[in-house]
C-alpha atoms as a PDB file:
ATOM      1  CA  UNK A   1       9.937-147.995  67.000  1.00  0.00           C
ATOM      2  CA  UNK A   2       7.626-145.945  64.621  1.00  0.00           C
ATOM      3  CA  UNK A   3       5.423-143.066  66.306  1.00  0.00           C
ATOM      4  CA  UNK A   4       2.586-141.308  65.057  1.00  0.00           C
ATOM      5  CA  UNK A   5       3.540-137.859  64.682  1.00  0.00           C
ATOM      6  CA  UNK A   6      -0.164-136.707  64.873  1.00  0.00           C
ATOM      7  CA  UNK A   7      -0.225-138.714  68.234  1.00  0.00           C
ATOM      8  CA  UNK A   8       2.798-136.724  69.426  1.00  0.00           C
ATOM      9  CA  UNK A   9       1.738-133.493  68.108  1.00  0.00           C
ATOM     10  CA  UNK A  10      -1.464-134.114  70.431  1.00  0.00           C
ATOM     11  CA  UNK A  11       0.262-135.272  73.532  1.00  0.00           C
ATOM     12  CA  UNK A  12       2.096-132.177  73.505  1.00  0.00           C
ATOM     13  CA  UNK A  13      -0.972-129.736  72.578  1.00  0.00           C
ATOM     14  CA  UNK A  14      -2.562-131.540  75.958  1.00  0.00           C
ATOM     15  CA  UNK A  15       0.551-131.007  77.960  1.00  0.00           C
ATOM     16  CA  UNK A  16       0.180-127.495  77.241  1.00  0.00           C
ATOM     17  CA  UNK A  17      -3.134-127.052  78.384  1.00  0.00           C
ATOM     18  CA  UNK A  18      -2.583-128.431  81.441  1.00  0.00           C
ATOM     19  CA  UNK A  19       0.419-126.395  82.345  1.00  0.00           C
ATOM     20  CA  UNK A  20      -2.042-123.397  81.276  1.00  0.00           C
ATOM     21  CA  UNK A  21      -4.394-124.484  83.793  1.00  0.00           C
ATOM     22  CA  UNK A  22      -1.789-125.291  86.068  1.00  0.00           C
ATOM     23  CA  UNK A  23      -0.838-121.250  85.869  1.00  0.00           C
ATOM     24  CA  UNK A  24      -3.808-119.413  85.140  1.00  0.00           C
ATOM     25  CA  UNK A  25      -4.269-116.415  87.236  1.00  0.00           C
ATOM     26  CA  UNK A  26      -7.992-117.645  87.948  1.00  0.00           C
ATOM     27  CA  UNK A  27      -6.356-121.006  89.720  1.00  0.00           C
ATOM     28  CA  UNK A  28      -3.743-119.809  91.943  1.00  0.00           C
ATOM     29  CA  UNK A  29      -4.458-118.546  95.399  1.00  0.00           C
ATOM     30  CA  UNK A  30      -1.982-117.220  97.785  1.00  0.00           C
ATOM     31  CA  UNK A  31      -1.543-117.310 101.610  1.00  0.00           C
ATOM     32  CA  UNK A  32      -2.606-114.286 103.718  1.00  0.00           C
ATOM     33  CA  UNK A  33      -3.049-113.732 107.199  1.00  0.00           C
ATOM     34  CA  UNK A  34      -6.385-111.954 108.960  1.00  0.00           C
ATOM     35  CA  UNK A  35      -4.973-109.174 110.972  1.00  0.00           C
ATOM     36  CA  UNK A  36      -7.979-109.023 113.087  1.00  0.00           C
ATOM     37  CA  UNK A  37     -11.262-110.484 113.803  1.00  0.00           C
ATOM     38  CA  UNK A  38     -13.098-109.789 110.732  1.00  0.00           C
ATOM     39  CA  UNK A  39     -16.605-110.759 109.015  1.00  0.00           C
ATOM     40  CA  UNK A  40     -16.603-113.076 106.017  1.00  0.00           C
ATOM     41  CA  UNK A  41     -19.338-111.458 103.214  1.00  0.00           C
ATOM     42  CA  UNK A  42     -21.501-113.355 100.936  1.00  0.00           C
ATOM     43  CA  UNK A  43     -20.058-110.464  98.238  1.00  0.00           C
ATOM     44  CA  UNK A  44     -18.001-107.315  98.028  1.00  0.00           C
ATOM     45  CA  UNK A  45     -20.149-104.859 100.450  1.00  0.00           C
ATOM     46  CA  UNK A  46     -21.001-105.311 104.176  1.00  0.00           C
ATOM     47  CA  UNK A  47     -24.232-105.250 103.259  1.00  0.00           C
ATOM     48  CA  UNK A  48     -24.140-108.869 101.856  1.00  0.00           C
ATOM     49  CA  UNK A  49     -25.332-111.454 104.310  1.00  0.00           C
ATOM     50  CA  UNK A  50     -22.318-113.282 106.712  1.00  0.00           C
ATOM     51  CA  UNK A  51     -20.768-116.259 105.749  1.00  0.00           C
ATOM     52  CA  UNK A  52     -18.326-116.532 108.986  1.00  0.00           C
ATOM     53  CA  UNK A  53     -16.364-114.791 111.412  1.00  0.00           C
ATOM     54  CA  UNK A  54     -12.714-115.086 110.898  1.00  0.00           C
ATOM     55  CA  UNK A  55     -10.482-114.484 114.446  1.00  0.00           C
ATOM     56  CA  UNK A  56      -7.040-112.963 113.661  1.00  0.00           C
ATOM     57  CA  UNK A  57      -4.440-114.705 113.072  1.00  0.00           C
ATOM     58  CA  UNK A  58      -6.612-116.867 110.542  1.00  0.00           C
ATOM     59  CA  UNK A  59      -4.667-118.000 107.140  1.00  0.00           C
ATOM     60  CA  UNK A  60      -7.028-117.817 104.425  1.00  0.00           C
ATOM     61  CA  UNK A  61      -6.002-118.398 100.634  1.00  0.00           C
ATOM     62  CA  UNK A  62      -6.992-115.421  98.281  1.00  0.00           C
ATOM     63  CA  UNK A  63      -7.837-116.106  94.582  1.00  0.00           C
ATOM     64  CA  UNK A  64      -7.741-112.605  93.946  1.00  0.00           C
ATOM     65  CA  UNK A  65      -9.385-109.105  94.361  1.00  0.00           C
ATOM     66  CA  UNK A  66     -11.731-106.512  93.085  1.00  0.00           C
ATOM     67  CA  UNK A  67     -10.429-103.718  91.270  1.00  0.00           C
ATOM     68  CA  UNK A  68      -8.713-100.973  93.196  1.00  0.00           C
ATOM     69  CA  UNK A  69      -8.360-103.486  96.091  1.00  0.00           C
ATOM     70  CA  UNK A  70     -11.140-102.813  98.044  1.00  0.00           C
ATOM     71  CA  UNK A  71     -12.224-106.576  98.622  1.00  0.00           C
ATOM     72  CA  UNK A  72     -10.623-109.838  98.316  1.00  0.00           C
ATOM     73  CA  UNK A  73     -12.425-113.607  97.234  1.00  0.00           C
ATOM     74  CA  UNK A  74     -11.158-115.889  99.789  1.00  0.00           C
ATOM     75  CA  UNK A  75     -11.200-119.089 101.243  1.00  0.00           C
ATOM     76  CA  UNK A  76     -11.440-119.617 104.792  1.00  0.00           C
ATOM     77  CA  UNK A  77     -12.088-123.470 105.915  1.00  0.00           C
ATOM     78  CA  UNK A  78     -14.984-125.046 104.259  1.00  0.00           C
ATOM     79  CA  UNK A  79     -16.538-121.082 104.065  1.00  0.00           C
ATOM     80  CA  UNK A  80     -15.912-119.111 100.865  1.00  0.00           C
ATOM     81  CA  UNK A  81     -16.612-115.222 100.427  1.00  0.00           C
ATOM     82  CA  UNK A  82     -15.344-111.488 100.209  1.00  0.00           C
ATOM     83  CA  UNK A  83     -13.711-109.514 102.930  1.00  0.00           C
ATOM     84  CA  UNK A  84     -11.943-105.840 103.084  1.00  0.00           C
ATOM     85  CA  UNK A  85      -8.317-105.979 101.975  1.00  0.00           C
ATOM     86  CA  UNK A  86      -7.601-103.428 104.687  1.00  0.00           C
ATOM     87  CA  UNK A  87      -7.448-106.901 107.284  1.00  0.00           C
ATOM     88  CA  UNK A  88      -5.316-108.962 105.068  1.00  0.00           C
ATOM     89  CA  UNK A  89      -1.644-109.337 105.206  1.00  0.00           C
ATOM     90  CA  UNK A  90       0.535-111.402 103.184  1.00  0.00           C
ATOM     91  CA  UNK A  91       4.875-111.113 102.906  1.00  0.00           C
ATOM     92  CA  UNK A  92       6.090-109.200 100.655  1.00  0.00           C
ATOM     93  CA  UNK A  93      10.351-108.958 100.040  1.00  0.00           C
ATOM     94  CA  UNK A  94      10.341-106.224 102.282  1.00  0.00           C
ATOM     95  CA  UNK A  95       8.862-107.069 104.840  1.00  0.00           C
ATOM     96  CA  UNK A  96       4.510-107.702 105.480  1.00  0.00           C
ATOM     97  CA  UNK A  97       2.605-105.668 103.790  1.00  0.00           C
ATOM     98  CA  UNK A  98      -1.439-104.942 103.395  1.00  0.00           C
ATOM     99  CA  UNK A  99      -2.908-106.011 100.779  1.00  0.00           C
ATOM    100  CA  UNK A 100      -5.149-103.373 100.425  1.00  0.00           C
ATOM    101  CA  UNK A 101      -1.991-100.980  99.763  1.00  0.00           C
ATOM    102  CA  UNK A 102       0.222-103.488  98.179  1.00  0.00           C
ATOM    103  CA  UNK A 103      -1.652-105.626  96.073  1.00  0.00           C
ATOM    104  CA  UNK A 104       0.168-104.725  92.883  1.00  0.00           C
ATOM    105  CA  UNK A 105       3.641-104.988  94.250  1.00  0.00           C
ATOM    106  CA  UNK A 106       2.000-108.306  95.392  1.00  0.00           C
ATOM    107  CA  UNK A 107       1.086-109.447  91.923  1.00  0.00           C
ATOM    108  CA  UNK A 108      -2.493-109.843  93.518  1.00  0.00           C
ATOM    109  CA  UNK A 109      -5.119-110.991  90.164  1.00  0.00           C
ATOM    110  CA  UNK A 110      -7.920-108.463  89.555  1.00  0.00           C
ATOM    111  CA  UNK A 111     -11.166-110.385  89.453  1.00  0.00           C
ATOM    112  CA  UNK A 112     -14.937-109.741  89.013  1.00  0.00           C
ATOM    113  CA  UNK A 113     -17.585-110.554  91.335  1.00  0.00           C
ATOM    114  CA  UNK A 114     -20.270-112.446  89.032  1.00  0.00           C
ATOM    115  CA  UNK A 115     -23.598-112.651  91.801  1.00  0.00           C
ATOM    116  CA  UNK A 116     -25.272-115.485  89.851  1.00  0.00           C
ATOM    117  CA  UNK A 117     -22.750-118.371  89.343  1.00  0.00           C
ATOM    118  CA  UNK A 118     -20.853-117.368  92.841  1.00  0.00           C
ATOM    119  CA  UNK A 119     -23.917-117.680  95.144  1.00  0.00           C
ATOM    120  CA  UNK A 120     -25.157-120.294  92.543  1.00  0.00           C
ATOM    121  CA  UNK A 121     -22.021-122.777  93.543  1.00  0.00           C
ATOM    122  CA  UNK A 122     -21.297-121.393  97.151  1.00  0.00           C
ATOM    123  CA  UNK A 123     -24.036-120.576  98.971  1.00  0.00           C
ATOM    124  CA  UNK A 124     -27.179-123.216  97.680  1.00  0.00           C
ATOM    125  CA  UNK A 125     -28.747-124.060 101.017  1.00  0.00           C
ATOM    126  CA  UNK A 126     -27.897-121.320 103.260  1.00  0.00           C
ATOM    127  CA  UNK A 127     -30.645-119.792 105.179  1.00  0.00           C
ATOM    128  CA  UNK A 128     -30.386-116.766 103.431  1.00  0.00           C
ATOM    129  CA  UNK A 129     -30.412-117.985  99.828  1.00  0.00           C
ATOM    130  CA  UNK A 130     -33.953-117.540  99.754  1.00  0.00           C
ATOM    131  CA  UNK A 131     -33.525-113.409  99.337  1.00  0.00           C
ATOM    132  CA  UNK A 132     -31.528-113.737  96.660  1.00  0.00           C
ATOM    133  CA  UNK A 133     -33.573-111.550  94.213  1.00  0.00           C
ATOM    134  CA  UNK A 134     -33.069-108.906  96.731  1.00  0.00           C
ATOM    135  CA  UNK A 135     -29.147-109.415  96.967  1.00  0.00           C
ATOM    136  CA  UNK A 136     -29.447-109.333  93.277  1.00  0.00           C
ATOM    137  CA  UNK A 137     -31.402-105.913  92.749  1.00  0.00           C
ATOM    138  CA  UNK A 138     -28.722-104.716  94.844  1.00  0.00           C
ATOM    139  CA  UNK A 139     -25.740-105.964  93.335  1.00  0.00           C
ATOM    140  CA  UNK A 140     -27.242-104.673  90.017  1.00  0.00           C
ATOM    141  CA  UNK A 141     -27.106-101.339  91.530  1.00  0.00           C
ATOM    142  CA  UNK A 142     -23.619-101.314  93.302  1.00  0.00           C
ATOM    143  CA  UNK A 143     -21.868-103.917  90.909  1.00  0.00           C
ATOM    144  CA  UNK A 144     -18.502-102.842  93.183  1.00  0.00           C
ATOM    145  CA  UNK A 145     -20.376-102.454  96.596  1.00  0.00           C
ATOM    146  CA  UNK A 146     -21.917 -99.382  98.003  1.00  0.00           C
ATOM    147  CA  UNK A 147     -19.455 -96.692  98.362  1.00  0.00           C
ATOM    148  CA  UNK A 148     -18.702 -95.751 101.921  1.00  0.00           C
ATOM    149  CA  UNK A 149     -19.093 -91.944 103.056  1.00  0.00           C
ATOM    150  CA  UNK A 150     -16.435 -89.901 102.937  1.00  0.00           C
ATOM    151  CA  UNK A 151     -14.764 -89.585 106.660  1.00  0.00           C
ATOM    152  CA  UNK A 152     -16.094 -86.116 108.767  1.00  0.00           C
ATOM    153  CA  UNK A 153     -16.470 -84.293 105.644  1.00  0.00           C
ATOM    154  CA  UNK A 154     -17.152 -80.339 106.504  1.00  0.00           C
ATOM    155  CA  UNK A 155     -17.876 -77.864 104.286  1.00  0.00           C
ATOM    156  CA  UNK A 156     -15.456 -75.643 103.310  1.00  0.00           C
ATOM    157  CA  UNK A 157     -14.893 -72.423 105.594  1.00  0.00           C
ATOM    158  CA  UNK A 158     -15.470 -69.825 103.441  1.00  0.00           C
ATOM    159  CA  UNK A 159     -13.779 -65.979 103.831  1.00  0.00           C
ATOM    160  CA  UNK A 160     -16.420 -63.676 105.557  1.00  0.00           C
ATOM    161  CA  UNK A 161     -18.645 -61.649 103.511  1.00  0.00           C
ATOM    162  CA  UNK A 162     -17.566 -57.991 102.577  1.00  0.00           C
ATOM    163  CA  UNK A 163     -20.263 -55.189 104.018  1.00  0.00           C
ATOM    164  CA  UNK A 164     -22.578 -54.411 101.709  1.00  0.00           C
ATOM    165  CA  UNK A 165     -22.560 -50.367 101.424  1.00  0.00           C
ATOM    166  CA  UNK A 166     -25.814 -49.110  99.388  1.00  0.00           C
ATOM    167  CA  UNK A 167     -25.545 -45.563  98.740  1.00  0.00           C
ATOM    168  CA  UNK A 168     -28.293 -42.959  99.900  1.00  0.00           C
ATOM    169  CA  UNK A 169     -31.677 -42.841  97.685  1.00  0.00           C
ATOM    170  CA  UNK A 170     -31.680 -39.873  94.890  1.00  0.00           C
ATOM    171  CA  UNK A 171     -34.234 -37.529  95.855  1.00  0.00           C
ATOM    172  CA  UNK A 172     -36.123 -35.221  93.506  1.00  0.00           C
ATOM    173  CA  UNK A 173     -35.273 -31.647  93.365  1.00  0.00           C
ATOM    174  CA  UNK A 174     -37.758 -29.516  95.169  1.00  0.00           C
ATOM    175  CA  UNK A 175     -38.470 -31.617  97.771  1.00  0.00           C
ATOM    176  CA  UNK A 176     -36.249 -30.571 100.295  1.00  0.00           C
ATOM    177  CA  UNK A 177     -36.881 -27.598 102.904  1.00  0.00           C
ATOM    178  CA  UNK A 178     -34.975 -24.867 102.565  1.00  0.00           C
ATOM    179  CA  UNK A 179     -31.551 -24.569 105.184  1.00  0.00           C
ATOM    180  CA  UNK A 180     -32.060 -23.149 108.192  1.00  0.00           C
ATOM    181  CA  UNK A 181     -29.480 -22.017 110.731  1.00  0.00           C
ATOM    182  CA  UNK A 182     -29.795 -23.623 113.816  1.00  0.00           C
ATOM    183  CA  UNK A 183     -31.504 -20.326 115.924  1.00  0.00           C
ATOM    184  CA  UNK A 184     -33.486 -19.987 112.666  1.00  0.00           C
ATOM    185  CA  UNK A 185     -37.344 -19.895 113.720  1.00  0.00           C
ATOM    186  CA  UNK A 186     -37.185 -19.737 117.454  1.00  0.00           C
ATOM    187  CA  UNK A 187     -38.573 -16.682 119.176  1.00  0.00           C
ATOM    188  CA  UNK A 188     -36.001 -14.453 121.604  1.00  0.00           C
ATOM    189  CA  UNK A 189     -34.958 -15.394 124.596  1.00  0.00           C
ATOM    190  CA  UNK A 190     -36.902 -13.718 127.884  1.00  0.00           C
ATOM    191  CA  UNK A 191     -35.282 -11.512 130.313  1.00  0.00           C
ATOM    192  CA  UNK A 192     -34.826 -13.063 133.598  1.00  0.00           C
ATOM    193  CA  UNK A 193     -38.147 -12.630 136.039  1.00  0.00           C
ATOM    194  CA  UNK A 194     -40.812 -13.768 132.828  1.00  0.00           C
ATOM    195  CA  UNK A 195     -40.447 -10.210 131.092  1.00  0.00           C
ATOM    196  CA  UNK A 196     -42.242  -8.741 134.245  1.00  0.00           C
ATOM    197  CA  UNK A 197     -40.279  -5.937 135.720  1.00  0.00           C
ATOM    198  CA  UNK A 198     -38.571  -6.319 139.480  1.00  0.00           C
ATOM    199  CA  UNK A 199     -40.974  -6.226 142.182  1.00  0.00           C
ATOM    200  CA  UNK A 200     -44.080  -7.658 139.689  1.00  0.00           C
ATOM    201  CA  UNK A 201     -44.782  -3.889 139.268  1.00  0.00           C
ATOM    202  CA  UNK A 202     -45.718  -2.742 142.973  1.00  0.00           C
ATOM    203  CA  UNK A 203     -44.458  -0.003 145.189  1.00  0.00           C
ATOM    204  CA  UNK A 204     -42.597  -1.162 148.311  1.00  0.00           C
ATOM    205  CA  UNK A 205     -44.966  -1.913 151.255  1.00  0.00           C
ATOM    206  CA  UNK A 206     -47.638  -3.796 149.803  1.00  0.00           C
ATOM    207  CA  UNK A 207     -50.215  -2.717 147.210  1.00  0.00           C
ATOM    208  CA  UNK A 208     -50.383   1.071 145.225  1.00  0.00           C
ATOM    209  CA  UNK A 209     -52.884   3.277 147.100  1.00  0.00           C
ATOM    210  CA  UNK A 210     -56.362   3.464 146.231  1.00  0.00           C
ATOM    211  CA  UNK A 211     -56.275  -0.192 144.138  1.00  0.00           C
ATOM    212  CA  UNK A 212     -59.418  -2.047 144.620  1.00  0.00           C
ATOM    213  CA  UNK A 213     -61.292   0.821 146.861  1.00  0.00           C
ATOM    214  CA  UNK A 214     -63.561   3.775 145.241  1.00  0.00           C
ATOM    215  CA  UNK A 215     -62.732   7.257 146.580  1.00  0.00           C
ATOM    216  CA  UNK A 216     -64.226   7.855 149.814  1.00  0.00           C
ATOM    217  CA  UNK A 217     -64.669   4.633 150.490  1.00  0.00           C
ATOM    218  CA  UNK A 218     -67.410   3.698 148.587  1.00  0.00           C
ATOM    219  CA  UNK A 219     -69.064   6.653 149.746  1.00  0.00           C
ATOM    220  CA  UNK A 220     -70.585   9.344 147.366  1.00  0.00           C
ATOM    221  CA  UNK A 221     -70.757  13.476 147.953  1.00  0.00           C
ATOM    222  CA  UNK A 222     -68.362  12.829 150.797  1.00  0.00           C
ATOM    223  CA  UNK A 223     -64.788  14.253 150.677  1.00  0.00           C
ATOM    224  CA  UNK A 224     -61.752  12.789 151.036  1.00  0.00           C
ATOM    225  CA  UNK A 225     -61.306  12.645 154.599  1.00  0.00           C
ATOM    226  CA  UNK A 226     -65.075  11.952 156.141  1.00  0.00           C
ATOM    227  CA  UNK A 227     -65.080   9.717 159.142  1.00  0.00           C
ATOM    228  CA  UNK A 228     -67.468   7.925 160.788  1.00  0.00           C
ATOM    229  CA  UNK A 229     -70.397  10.120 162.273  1.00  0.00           C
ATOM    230  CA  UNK A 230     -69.409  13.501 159.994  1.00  0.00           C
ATOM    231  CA  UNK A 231     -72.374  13.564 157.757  1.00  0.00           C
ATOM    232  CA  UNK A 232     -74.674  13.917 161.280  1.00  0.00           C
ATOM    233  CA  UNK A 233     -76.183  17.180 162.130  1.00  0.00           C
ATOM    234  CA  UNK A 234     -74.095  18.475 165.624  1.00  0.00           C
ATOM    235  CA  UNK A 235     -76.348  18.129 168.311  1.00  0.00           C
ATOM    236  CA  UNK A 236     -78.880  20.135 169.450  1.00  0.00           C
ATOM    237  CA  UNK A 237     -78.057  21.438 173.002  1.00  0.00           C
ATOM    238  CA  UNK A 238     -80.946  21.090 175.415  1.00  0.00           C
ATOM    239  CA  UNK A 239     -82.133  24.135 177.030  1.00  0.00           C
ATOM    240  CA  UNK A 240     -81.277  24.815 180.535  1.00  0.00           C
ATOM    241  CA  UNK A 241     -83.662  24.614 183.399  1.00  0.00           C
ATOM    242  CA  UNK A 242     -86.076  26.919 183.696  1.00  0.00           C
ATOM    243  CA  UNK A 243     -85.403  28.455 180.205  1.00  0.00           C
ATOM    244  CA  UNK A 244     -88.408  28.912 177.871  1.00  0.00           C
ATOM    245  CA  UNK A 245     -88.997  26.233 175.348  1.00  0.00           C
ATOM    246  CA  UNK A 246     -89.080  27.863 171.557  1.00  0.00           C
END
């Protein structure tokens, strides 16, 4: 029996294809398990809108991940979406293993998250379809998701300042006093009692004699030791009885 050998060449070149297809990266999907309740995304970033809730324990089949692992394209059920390597587990030869830390020991396919054809084909007719120019803006802007902040960042403690020491001002010559010694300018002591002698000057008994009183007594032309009734005339005596009168 005769066969075309153009016919045969072709029946091979199709067999080909289909064992391509058969093992392209793109079409395989392997088993994983949810290690706990987790939220499926409408893309790689929590900020997408929910597609389901997954309970642990849930086998899903991954078609592959983002770059640097971060978040995997499932399938869970009907419900297809993105959800945070760091909750899937699959077996490795030693033992199971996170994806999120294993997935190139895993042989785990990088792939791209495309926002047009994937909510295009998956998510026509959900209730939030109708934002998807905003879901777009956004993915333009974090292609890979938003990144998440860095965990309790402080700032560095830095080593405490050194004292600053500013020397003293320059002054001009000239303008300073000249030195004094300490006693310099400051008049000599007093003698004890105010510089008055002992006694404030007066005799013992009271005051000097004479101090505050004239001589006499305030009295003029009269000596030293008048008394009271001295400057009168001694009496005249009266005659006796019977004498004649002058």
């Amino acid at each position: 029996m005769n066969q075309n050998p153009r016919a045969l060449r072709l029946l091979h070149a199709a067999g080909a294809l289909v064992i391509a297809a058969a093992w392209a990266p793109g079409a395989l999907a392997y088993t994983a398990n949810v290690m706990a309740t987790v939220n499926l995304r409408a893309g790689p970033s929590i900020e997408y809108p929910l597609v389901s809730t997954m309970p642990a324990g849930a086998a899903v089949e991954v078609f592959g991940c983002e770059e640097n692992y971060g978040w995997c394209d499932v399938q869970f059920g009907p419900d297809r979406g993105w959800v945070d390597a760091a909750y899937l587990q699959m077996g490795a030869p030693s033992g199971p293993v996170i994806v999120a830390d294993s997935g190139v020991v895993l042989g785990l396919p990088i792939v791209a998250f495309t926002f047009g054809t994937y909510w295009d084909r998956w998510y026509r007719g959900r209730p939030w379809y109708s934002r998807r120019p905003y879901y777009y803006n956004y993915w333009n802007r974090y292609p890979h998701g938003r990144p998440p902040p860095p965990p309790n960042m402080r700032p560095p403690i830095l080593p405490p300042r050194p004292p600053v020491v500013r020397p003293p001002r320059p002054r001009p010559p000239g303008n300073r006093p000249p030195y004094r010694p300490p006693d310099a300018g400051r008049p000599p002591l007093r003698p004890p009692g105010n510089g008055r002698p002992p006694g404030d000057g007066r005799p013992p008994g009271g005051k000097p004699p004479g101090i505050g009183q004239p001589p006499n007594n305030g009295r003029p032309g009269t000596p030293g030791n008048w008394r009271p009734g001295a400057d009168r005339p001694p009496p005249t005596p009266k005659p006796a009885p019977g004498s004649p009168q002058p």
